[in-house]
PDB file of N, CA and C in Angstrom:
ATOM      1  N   UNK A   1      -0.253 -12.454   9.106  1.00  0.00           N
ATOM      2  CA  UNK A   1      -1.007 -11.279   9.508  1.00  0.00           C
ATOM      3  C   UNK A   1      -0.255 -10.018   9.120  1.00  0.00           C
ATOM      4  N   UNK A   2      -0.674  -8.887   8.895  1.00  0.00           N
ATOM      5  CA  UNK A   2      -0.405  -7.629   8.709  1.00  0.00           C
ATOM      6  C   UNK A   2       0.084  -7.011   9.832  1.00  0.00           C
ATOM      7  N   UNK A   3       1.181  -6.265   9.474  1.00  0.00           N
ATOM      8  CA  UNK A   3       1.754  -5.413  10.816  1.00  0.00           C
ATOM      9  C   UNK A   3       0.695  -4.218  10.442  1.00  0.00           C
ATOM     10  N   UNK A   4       0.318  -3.462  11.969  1.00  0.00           N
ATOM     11  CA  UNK A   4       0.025  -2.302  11.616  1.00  0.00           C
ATOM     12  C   UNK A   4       0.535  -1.458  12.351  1.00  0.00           C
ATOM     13  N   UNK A   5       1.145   0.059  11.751  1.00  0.00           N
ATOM     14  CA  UNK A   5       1.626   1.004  12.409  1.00  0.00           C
ATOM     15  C   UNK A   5       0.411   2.123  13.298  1.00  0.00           C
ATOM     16  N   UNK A   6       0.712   2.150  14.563  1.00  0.00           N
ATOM     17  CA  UNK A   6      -0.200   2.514  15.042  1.00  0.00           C
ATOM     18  C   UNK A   6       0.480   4.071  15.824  1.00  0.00           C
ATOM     19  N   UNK A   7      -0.440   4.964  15.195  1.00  0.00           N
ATOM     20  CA  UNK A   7       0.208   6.543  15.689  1.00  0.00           C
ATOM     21  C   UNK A   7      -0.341   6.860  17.247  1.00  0.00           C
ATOM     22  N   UNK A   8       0.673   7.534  17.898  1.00  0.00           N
ATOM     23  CA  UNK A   8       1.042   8.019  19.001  1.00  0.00           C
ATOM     24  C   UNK A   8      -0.572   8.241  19.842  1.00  0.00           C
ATOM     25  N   UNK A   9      -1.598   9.294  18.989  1.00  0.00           N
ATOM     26  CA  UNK A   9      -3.145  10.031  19.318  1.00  0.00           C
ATOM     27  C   UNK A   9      -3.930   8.431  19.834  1.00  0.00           C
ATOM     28  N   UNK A  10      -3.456   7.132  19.065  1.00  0.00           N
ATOM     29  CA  UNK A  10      -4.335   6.218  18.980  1.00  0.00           C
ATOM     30  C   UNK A  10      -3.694   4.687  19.343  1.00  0.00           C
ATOM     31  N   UNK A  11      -2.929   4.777  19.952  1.00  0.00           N
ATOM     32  CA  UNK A  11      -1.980   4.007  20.970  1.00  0.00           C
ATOM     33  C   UNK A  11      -2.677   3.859  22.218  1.00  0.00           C
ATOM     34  N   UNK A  12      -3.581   4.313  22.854  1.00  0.00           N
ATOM     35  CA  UNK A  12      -4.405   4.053  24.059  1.00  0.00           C
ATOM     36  C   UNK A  12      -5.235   2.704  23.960  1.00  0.00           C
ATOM     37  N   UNK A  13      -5.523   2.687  22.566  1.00  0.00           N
ATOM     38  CA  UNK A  13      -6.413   1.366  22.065  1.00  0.00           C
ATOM     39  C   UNK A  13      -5.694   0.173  22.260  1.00  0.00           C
ATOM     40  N   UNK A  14      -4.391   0.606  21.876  1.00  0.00           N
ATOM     41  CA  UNK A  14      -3.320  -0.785  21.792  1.00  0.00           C
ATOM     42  C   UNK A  14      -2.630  -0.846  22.942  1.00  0.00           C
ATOM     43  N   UNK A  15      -3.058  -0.576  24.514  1.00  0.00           N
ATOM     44  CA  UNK A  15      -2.351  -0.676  25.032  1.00  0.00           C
ATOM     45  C   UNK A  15      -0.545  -0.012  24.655  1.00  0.00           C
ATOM     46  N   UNK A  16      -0.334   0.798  23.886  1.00  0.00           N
ATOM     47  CA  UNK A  16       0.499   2.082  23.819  1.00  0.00           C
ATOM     48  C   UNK A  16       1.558   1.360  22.796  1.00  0.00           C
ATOM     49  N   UNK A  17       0.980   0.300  22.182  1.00  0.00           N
ATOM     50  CA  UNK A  17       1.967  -0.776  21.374  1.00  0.00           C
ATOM     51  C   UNK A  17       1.994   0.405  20.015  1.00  0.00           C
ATOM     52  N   UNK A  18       3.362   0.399  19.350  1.00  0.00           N
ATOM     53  CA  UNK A  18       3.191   1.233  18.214  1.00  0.00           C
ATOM     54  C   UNK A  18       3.091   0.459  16.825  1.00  0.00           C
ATOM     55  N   UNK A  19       3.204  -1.225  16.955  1.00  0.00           N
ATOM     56  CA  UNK A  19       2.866  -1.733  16.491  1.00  0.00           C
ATOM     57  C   UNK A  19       1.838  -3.460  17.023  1.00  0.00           C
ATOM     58  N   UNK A  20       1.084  -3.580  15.669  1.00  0.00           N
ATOM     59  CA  UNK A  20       0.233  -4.242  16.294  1.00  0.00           C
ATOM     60  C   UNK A  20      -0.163  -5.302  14.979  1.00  0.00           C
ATOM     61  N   UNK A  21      -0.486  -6.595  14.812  1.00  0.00           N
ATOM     62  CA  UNK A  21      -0.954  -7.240  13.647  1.00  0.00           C
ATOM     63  C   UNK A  21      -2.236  -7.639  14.021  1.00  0.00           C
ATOM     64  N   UNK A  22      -2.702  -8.258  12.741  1.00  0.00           N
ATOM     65  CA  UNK A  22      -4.154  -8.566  12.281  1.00  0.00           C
ATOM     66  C   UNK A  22      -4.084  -8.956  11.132  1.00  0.00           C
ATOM     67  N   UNK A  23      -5.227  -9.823  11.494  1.00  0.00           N
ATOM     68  CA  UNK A  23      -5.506 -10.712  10.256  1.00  0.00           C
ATOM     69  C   UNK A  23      -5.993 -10.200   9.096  1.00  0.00           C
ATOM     70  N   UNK A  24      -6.493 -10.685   8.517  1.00  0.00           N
ATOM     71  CA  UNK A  24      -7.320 -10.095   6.779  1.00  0.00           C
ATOM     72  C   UNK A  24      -7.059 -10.451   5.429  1.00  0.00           C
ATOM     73  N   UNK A  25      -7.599 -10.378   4.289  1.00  0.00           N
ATOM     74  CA  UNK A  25      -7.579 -10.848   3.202  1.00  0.00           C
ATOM     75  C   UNK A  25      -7.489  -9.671   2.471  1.00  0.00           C
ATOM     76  N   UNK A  26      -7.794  -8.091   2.752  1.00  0.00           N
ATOM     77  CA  UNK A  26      -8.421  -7.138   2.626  1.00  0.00           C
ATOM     78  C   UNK A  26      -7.685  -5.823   3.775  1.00  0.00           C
ATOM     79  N   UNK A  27      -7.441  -4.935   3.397  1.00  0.00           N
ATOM     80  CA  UNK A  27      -7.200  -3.516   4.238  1.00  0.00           C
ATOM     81  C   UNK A  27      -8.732  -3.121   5.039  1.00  0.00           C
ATOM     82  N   UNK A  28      -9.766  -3.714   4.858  1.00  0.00           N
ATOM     83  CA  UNK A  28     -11.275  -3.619   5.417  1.00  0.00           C
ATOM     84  C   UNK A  28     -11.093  -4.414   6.144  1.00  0.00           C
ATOM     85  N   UNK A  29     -11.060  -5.437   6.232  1.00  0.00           N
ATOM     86  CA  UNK A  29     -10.666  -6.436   7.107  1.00  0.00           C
ATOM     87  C   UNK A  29     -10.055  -6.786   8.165  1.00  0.00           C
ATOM     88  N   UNK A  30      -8.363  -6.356   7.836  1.00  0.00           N
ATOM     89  CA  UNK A  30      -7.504  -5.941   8.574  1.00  0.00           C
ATOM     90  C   UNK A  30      -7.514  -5.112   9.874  1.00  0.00           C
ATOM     91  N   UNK A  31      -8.505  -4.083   8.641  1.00  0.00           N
ATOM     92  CA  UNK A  31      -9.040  -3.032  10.506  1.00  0.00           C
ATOM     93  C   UNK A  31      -9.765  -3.131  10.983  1.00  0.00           C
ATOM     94  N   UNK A  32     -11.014  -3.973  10.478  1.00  0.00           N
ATOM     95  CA  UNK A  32     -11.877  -4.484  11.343  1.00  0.00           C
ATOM     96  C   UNK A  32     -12.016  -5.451  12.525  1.00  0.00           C
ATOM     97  N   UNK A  33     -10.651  -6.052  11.906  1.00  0.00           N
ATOM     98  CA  UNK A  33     -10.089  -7.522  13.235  1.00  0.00           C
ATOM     99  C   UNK A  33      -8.777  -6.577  14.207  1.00  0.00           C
ATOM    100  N   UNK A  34      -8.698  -5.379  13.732  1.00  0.00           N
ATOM    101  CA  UNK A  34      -7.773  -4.453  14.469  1.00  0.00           C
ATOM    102  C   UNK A  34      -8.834  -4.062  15.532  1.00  0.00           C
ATOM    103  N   UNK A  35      -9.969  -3.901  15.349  1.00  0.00           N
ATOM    104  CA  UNK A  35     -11.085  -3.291  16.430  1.00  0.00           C
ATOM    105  C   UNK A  35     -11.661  -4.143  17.146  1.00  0.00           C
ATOM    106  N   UNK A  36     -11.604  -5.599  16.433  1.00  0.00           N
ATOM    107  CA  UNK A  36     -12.377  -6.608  17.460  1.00  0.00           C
ATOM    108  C   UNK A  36     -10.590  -6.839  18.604  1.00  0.00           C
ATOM    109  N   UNK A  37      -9.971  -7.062  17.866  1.00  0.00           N
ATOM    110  CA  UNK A  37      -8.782  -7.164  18.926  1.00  0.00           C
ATOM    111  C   UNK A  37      -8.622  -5.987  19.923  1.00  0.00           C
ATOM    112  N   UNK A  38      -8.523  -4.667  19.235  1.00  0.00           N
ATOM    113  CA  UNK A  38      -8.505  -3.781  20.302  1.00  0.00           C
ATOM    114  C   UNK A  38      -9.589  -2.502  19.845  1.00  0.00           C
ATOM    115  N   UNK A  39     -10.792  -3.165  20.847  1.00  0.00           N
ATOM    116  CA  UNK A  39     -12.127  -2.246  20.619  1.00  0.00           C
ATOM    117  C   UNK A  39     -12.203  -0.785  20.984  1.00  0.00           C
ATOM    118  N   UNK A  40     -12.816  -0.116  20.028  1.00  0.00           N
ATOM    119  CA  UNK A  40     -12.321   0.989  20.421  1.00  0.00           C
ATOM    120  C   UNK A  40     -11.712   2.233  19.078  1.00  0.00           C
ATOM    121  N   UNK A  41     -10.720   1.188  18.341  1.00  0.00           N
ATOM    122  CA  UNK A  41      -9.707   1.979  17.409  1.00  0.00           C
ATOM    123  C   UNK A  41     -10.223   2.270  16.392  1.00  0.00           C
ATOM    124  N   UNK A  42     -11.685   1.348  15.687  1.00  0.00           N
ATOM    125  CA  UNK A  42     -12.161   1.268  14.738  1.00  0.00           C
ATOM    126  C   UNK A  42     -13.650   2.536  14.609  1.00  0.00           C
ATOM    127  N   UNK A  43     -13.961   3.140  15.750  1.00  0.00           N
ATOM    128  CA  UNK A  43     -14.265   4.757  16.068  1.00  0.00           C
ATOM    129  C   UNK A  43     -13.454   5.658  15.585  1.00  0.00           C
ATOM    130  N   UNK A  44     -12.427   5.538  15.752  1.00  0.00           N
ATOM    131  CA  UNK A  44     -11.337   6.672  15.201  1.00  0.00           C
ATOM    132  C   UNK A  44     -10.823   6.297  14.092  1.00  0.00           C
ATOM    133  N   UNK A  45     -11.140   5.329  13.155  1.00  0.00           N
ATOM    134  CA  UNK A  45     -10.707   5.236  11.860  1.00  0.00           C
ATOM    135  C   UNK A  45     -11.994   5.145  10.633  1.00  0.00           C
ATOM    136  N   UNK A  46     -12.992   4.899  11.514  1.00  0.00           N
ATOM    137  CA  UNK A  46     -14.211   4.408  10.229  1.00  0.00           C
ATOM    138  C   UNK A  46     -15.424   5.253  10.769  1.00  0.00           C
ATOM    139  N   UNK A  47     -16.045   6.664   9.788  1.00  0.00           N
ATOM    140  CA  UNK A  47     -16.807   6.812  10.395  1.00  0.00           C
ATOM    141  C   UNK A  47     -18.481   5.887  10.681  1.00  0.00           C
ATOM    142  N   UNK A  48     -19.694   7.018  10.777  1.00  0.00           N
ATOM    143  CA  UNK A  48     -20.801   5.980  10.551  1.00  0.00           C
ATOM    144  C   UNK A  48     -20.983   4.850   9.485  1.00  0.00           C
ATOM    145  N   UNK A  49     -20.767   5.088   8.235  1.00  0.00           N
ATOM    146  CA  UNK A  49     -21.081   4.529   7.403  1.00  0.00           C
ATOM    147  C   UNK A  49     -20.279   3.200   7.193  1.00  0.00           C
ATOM    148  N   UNK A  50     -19.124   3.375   8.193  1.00  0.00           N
ATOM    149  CA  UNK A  50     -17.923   2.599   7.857  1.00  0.00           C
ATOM    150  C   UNK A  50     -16.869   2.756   6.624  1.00  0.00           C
ATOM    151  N   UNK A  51     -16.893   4.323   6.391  1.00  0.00           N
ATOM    152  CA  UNK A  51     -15.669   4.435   5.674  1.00  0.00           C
ATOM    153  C   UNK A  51     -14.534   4.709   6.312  1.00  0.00           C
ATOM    154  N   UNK A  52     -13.425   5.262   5.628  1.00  0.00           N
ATOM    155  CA  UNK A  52     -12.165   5.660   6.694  1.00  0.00           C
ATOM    156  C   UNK A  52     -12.648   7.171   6.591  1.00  0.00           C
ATOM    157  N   UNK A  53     -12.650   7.941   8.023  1.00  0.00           N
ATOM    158  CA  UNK A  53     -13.198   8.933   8.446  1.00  0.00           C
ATOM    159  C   UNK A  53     -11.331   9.484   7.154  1.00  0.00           C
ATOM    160  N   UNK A  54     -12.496  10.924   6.967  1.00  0.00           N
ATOM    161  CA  UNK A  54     -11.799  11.627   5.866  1.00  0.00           C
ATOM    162  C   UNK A  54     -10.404  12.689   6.575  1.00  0.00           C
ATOM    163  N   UNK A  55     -10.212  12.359   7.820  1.00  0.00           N
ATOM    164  CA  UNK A  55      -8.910  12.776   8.213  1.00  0.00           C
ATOM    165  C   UNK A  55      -7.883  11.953   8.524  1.00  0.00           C
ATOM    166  N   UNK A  56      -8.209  10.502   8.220  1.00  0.00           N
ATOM    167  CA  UNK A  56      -7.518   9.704   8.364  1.00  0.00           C
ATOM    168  C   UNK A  56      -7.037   9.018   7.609  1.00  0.00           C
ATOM    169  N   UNK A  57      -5.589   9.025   6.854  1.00  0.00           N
ATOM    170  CA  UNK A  57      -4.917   8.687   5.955  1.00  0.00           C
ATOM    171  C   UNK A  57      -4.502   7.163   6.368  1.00  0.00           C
ATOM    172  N   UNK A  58      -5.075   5.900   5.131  1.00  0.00           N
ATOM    173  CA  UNK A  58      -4.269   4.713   5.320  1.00  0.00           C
ATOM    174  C   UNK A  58      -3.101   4.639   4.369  1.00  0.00           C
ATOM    175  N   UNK A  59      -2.070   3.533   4.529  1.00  0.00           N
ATOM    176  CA  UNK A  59      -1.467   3.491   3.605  1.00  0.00           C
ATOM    177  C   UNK A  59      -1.068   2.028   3.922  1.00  0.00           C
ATOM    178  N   UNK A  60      -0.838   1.218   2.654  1.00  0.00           N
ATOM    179  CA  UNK A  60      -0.611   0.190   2.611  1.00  0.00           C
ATOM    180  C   UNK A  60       0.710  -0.003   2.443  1.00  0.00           C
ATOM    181  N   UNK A  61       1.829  -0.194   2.698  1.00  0.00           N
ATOM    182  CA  UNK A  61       3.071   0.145   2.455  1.00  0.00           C
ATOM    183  C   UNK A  61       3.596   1.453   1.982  1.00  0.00           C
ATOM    184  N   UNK A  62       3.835   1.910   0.895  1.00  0.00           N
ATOM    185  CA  UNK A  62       4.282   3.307   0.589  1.00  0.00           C
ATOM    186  C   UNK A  62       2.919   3.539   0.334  1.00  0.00           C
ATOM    187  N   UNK A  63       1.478   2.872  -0.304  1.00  0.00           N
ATOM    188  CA  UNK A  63       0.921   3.352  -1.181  1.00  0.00           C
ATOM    189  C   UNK A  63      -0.226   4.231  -0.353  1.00  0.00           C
ATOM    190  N   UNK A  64      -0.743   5.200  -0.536  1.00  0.00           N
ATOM    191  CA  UNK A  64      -2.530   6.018   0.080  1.00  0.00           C
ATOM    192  C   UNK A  64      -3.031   4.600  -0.579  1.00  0.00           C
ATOM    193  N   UNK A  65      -4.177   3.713   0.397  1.00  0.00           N
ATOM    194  CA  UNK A  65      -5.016   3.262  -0.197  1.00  0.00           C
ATOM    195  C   UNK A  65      -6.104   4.148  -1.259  1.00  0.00           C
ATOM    196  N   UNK A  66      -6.623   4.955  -0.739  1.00  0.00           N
ATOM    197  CA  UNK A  66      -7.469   5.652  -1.677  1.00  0.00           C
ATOM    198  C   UNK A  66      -7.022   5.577  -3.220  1.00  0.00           C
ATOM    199  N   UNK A  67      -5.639   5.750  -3.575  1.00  0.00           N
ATOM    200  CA  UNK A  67      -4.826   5.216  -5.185  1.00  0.00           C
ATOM    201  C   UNK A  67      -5.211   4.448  -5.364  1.00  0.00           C
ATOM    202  N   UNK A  68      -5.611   3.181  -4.552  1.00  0.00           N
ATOM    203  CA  UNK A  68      -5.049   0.921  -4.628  1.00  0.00           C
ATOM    204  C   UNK A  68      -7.093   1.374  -4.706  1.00  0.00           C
ATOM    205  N   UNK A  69      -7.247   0.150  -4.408  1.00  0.00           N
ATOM    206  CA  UNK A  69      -8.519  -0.032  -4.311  1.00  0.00           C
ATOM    207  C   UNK A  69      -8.956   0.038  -2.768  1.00  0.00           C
ATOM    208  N   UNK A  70      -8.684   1.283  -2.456  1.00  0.00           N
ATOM    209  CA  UNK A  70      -9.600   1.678  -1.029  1.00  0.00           C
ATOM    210  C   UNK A  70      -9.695   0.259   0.014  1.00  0.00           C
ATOM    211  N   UNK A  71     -10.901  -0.044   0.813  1.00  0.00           N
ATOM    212  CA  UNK A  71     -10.992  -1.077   1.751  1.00  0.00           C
ATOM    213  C   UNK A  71     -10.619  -2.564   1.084  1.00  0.00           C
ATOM    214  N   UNK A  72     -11.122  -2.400   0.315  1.00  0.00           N
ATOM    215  CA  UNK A  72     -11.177  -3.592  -1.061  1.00  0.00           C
ATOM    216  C   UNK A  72      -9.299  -3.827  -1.182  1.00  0.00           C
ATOM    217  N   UNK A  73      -8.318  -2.985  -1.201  1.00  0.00           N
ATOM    218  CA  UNK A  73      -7.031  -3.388  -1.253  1.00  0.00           C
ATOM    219  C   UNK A  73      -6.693  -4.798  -0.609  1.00  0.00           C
ATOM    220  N   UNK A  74      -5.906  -5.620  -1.728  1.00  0.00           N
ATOM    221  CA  UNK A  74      -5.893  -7.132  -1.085  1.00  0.00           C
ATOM    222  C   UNK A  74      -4.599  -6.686   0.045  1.00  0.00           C
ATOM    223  N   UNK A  75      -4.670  -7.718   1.017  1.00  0.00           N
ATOM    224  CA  UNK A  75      -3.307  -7.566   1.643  1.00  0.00           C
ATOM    225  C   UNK A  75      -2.685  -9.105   1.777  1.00  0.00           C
ATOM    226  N   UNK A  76      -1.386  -8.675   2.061  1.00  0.00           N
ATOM    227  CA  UNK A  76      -0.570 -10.054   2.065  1.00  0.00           C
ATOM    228  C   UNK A  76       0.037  -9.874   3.322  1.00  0.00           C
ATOM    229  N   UNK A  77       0.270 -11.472   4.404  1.00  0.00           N
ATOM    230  CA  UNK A  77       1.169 -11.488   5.691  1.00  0.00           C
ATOM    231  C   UNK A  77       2.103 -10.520   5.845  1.00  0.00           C
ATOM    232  N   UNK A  78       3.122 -10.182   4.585  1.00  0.00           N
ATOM    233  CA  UNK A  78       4.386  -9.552   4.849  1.00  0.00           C
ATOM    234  C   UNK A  78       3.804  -8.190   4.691  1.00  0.00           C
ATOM    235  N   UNK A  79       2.607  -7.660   4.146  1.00  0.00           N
ATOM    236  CA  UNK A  79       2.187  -5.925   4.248  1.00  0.00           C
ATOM    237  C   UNK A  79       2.619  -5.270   5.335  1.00  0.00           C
ATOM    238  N   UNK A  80       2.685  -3.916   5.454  1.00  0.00           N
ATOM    239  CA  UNK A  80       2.485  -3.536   6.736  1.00  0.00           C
ATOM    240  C   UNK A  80       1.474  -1.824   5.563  1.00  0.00           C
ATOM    241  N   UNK A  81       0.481  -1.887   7.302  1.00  0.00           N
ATOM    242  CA  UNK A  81      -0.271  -1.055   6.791  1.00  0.00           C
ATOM    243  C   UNK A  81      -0.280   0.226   8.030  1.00  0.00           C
ATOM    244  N   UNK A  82      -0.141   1.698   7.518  1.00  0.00           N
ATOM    245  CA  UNK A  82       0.079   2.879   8.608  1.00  0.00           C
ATOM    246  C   UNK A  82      -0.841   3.670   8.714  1.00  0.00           C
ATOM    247  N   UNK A  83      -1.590   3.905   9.597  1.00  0.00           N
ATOM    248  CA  UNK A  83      -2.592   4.901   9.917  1.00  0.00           C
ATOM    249  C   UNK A  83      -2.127   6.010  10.143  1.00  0.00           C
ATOM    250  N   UNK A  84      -2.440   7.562   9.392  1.00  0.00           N
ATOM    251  CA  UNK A  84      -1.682   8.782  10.227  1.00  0.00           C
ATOM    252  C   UNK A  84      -3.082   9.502  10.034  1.00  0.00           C
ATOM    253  N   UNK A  85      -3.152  10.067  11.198  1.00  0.00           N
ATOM    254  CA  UNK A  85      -4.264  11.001  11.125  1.00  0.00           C
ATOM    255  C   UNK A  85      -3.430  12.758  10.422  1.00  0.00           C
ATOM    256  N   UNK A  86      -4.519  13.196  10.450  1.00  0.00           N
ATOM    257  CA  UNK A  86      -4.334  13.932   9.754  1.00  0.00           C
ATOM    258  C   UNK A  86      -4.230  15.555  11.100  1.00  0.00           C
ATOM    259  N   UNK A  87      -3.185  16.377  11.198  1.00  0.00           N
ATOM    260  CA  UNK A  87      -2.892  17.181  11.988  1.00  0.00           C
ATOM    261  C   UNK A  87      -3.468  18.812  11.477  1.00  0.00           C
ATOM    262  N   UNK A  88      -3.655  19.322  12.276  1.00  0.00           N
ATOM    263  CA  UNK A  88      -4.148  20.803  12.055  1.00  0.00           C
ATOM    264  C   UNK A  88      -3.725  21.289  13.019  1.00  0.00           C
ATOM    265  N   UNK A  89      -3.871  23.231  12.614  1.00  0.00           N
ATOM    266  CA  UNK A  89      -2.695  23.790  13.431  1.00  0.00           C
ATOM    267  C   UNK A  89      -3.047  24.751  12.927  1.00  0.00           C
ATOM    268  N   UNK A  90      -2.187  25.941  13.288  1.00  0.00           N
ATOM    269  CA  UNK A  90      -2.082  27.437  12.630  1.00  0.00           C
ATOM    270  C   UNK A  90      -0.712  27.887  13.293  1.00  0.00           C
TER     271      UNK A  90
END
């Protein structure tokens, strides 16, 4: 399974775990069995349509999925994949 890094805003889902795994074949996948495990998280990462809402940066190890092939990115057991939302401010 995939480790996933789970940021501070979205730690309520996981019971406050900052990390968390899931299964998948796929970075789509991955977070989709991230939401059936802890329901809830997959609101704050995918909007209606089920994309990754556009303030929310994945990354598959070093890489932005959006570079790799978006949801479609294969993943492997040893991946780890990091969600950071995206911060605003003035």
């Amino acid at each position: 399974m995939a480790t996933l890094r789970i940021p501070t805003p979205m730690r309520g889902f996981t019971n406050n775990q900052a990390e968390v795994t899931a299964p998948g074949a796929t970075v789509g996948e991955v977070l989709k069995n991230l939401d059936t495990r802890h329901p809830g998280i997959g609101g704050r990462v995918f909007d209606e349509r089920g994309a990754v809402r556009r303030y929310v940066n994945v990354y598959l190890n070093d890489e932005d999925i959006r570079a790799l092939s978006g949801l479609d990115t294969p993943v492997k057991d040893v991946d780890r994949i990091t969600l950071i939302p995206a911060m605003a401010g003035g």
